[in-house]
C-alpha atoms as a PDB file:
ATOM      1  CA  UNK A   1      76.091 -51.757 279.522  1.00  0.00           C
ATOM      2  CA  UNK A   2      74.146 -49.859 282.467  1.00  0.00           C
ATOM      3  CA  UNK A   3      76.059 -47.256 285.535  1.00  0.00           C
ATOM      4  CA  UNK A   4      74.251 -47.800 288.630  1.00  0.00           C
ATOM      5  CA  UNK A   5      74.956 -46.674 292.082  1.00  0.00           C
ATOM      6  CA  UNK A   6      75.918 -49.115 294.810  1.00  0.00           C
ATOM      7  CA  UNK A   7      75.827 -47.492 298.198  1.00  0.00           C
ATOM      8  CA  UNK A   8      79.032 -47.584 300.476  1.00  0.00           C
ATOM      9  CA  UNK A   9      77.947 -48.509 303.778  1.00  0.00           C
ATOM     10  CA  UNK A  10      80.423 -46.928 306.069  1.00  0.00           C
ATOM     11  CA  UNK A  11      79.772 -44.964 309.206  1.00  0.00           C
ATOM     12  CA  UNK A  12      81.949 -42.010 307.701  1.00  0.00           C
ATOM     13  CA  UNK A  13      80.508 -42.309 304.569  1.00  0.00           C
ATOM     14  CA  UNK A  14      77.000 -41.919 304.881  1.00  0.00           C
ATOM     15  CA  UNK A  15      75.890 -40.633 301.406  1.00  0.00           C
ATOM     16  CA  UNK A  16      78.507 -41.808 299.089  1.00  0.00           C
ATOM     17  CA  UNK A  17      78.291 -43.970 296.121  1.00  0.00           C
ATOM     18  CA  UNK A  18      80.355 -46.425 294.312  1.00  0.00           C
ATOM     19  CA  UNK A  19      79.524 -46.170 290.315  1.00  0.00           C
ATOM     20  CA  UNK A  20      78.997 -49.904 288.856  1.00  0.00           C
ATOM     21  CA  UNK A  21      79.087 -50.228 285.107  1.00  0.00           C
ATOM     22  CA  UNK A  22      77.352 -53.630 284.436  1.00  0.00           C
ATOM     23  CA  UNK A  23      76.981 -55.740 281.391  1.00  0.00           C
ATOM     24  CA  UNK A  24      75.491 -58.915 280.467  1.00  0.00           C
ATOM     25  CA  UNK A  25      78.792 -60.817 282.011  1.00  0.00           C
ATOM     26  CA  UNK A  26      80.006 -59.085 284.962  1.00  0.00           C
ATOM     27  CA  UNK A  27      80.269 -55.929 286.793  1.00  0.00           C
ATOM     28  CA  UNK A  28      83.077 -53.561 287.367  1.00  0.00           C
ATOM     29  CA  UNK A  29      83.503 -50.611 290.058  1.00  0.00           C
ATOM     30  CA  UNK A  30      84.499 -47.862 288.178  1.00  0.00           C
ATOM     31  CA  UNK A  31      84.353 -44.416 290.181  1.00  0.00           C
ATOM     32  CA  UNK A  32      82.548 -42.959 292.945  1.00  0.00           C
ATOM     33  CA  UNK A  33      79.986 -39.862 294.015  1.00  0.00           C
ATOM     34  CA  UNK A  34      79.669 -38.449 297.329  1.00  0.00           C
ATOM     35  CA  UNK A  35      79.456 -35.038 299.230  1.00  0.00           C
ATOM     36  CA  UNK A  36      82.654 -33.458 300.596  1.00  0.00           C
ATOM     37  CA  UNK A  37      82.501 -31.851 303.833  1.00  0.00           C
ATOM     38  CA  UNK A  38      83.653 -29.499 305.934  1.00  0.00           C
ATOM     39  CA  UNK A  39      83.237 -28.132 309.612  1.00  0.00           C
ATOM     40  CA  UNK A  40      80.419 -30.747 309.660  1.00  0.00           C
ATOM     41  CA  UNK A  41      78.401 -29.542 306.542  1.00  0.00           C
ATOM     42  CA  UNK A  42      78.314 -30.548 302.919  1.00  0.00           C
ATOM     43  CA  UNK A  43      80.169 -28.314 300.905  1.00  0.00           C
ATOM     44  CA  UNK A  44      80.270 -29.581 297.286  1.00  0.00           C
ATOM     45  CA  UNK A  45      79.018 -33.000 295.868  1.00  0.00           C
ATOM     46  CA  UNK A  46      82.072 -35.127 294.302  1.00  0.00           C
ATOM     47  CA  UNK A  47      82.265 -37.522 291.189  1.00  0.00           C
ATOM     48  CA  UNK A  48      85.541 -39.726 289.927  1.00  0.00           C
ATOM     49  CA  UNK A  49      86.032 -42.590 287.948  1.00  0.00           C
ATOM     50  CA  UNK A  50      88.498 -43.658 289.480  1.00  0.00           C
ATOM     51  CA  UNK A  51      89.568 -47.219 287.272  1.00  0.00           C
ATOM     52  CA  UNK A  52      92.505 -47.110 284.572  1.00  0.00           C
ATOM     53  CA  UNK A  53      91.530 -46.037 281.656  1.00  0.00           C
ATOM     54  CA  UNK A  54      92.695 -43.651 279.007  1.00  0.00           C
ATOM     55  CA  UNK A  55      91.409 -40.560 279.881  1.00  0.00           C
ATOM     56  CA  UNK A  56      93.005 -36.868 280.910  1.00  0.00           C
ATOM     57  CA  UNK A  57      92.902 -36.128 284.817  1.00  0.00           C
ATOM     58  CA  UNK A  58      90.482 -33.042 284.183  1.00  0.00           C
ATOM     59  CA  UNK A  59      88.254 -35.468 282.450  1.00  0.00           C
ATOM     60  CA  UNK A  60      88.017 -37.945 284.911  1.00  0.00           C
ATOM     61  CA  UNK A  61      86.858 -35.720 288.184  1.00  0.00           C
ATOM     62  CA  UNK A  62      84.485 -33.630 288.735  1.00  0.00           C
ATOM     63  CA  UNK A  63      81.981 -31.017 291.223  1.00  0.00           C
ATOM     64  CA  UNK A  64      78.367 -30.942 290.965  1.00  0.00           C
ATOM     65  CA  UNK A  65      75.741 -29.336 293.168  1.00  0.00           C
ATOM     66  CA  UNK A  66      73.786 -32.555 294.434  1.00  0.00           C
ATOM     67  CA  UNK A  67      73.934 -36.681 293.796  1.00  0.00           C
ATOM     68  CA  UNK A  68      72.075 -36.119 290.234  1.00  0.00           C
ATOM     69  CA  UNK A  69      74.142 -33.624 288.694  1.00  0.00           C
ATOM     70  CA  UNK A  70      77.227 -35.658 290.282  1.00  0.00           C
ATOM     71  CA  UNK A  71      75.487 -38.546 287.994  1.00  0.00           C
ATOM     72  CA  UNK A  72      74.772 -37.111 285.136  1.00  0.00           C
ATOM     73  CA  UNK A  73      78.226 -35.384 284.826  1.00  0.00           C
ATOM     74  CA  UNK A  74      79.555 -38.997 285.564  1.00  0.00           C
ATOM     75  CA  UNK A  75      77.840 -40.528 282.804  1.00  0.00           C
ATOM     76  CA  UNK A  76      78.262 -37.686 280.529  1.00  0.00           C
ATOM     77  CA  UNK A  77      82.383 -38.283 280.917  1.00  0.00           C
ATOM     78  CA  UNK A  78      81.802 -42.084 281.004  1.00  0.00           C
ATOM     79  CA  UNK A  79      81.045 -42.133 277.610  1.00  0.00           C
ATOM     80  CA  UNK A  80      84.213 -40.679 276.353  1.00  0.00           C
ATOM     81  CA  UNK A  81      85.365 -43.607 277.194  1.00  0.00           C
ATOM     82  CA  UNK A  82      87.286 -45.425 274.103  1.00  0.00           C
ATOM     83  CA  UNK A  83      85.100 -48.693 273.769  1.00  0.00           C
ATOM     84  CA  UNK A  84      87.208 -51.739 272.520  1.00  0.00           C
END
């Protein structure tokens, strides 16, 4: 299974991401990443995953200081993901 990014293309939403986990059958939206403004200017980058799964609310949402950390904190919490 491999995250990628899929870009939201939305006038609001200029540099926000939807996170894709894909495996060999199908692929499944299963958070998002983008900056959260305010007054006009980025204030804080933004991660989720935002699909049902068993997982503690603090877990599941988190700040980072640009798109990379936002992905590599994703990924990092992604993978306490119970596997079936």
């Amino acid at each position: 299974m491999v995250l990628y990014l899929r870009k939201v293309v939305h006038q609001q939403a200029r540099e926000s991401y939807r996170v894709v986990l894909k495996d060999d059958a199908s692929e499944t939206e299963v958070g998002s990443i983008g900056p959260q403004h305010e007054a006009g200017a980025v204030t804080r980058w933004v991660w989720a995953i935002d699909t049902v799964v068993p997982m503690r609310e603090h877990e599941q949402t988190g700040y980072g200081t640009d798109l990379k950390d936002c992905q590599r904190q994703f990924k990092a919490a992604g993978d306490q993901i119970p596997r079936a």
